[in-house]
Protein backbone atom coordinates (compact mmCIF):
# COMPACT_ATOMS: atom_id res chain seq x y z
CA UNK A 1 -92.77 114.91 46.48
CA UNK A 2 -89.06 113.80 46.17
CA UNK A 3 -87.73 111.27 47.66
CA UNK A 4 -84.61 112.56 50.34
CA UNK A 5 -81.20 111.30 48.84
CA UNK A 6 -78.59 110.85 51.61
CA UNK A 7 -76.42 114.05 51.98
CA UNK A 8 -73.04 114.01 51.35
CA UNK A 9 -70.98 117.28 53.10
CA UNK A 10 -68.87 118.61 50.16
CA UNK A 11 -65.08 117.53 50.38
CA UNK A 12 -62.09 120.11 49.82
CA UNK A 13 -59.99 118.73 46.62
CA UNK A 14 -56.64 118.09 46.88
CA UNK A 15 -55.88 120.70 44.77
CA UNK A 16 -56.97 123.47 46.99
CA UNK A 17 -54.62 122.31 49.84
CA UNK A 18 -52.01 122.55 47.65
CA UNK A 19 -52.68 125.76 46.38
CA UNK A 20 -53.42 127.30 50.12
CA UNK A 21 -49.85 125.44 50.95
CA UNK A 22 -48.23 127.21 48.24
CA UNK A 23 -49.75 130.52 48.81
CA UNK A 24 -48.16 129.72 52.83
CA UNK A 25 -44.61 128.90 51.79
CA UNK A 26 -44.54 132.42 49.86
CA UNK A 27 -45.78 134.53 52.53
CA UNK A 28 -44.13 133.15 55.20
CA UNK A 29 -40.05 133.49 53.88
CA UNK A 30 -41.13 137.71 53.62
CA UNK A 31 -42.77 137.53 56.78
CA UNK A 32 -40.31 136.05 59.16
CA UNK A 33 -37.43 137.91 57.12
CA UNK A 34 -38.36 141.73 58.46
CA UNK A 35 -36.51 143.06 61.23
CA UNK A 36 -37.74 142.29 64.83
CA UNK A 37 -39.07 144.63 67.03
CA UNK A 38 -36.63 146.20 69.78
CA UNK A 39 -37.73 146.86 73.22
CA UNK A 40 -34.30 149.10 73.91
CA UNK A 41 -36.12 150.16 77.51
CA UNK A 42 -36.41 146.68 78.67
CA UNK A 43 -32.37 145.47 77.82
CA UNK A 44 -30.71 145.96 80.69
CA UNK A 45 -27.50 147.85 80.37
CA UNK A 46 -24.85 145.17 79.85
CA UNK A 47 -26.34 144.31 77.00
CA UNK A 48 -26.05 147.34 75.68
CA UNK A 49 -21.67 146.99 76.13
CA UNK A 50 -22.05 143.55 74.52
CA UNK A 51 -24.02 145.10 71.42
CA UNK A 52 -21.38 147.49 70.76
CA UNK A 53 -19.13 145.37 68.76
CA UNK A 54 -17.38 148.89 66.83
CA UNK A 55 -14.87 148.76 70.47
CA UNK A 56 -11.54 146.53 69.18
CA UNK A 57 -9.87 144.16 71.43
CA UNK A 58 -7.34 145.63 73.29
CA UNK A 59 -4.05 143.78 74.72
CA UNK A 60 -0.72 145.37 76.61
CA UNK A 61 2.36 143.69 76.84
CA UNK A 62 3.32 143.73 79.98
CA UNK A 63 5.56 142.72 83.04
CA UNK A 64 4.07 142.52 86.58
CA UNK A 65 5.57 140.52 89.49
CA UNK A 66 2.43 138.36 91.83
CA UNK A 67 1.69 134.89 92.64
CA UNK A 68 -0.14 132.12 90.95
CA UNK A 69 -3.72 131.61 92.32
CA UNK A 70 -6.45 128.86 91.55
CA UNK A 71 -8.92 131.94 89.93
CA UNK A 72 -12.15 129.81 91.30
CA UNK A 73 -10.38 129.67 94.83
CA UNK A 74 -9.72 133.18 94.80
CA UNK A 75 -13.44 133.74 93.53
CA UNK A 76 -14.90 131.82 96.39
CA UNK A 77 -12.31 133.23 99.83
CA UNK A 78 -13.41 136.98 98.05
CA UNK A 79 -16.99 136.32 98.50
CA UNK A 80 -16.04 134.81 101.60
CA UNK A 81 -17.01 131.10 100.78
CA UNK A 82 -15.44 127.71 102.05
CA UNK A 83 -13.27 126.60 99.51
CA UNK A 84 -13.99 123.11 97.25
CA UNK A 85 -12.45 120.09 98.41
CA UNK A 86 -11.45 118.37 95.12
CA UNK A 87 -11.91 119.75 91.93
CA UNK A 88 -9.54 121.15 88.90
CA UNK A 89 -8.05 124.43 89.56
CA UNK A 90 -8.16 127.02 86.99
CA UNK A 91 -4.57 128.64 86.70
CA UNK A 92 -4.41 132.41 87.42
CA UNK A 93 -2.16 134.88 88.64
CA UNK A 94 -2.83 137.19 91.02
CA UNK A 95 -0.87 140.66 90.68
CA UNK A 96 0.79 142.57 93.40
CA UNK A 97 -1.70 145.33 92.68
CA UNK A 98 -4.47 143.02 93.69
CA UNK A 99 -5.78 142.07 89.90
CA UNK A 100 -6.62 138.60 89.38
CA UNK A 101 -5.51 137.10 85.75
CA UNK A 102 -6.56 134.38 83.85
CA UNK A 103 -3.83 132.37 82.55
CA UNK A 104 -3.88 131.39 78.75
CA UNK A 105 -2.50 127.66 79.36
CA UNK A 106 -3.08 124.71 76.79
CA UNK A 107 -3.47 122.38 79.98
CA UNK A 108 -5.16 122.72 82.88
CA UNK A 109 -2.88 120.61 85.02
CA UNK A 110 -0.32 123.03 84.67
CA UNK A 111 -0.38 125.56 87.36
CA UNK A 112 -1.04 122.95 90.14
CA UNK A 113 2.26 122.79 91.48
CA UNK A 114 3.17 126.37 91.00
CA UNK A 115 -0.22 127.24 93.13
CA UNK A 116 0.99 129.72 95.95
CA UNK A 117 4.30 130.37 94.34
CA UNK A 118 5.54 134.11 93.48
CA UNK A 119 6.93 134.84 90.00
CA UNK A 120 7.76 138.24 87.66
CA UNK A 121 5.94 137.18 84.46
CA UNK A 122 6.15 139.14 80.99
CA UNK A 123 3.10 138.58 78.58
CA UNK A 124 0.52 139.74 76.49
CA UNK A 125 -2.80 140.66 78.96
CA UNK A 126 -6.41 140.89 77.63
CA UNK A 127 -7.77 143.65 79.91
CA UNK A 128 -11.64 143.57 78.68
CA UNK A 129 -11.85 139.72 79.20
CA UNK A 130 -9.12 139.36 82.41
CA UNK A 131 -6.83 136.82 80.23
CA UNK A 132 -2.93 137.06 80.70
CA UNK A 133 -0.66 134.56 78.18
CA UNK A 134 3.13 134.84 79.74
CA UNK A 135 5.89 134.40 77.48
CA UNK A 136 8.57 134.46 79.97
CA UNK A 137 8.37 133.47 83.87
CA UNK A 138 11.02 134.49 85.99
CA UNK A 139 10.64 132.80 89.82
């Protein structure tokens, strides 16, 4: 009879976890660089706009009498919320056809004083994002 040696499980070498990692870090780079699936039925439609990116931006110069309008405060009285007691206004103009402007300022201080007050501004206006940058204000 033979006498029972301890048993030792057989250990992996180093060199095979190198070799599986290598064989990982070249199938991996082709894997993740194919094209992702689309679900185009489950994108909801605004998405859609946004993806088209072949439409060019569009501006108009124009001139268009109004008065300037906090574009938050505006936001809030149309949806028929109490306005905020103390907070930054963001300068807008609102036109005497009703449209509400952004205004294309470098500070935001700027149209603080001039809240409430009418003017005839001519400018450059952004219709697909609602921006207005006046070059001239007339009050």
């Amino acid at each position: 009879m033979l006498p029972f040696a301890p048993y030792e499980p057989a250990r992996p070498r180093t060199a095979s976890y190198l070799f599986a990692a290598a064989v990982a870090l070249l199938i991996v780079p082709l894997v993740a660089d194919g094209p992702a699936p689309r679900r185009v039925a489950e994108a909801p439609d605004h998405f859609a706009e946004t993806a088209n990116a072949a439409t060019p931006i569009t501006f108009v110069s124009t001139r268009m009498t109004g008065t300037f309008v906090c574009v938050e405060c505006e936001a809030r009285a149309a949806a028929g919320l109490q306005p905020v007691g103390d907070h930054v206004h963001v300068p807008g103009f609102c036109a005497d056809n009703g449209e509400i402007w952004r205004l294309m300022t470098r500070d935001r201080e700027t149209g603080d004083a001039d809240l409430g007050r009418s003017a005839t501004l001519e400018g450059t206006a952004f219709p697909q994002s609602g921006f207005l940058r006046a070059s001239r204000v007339g009050y």
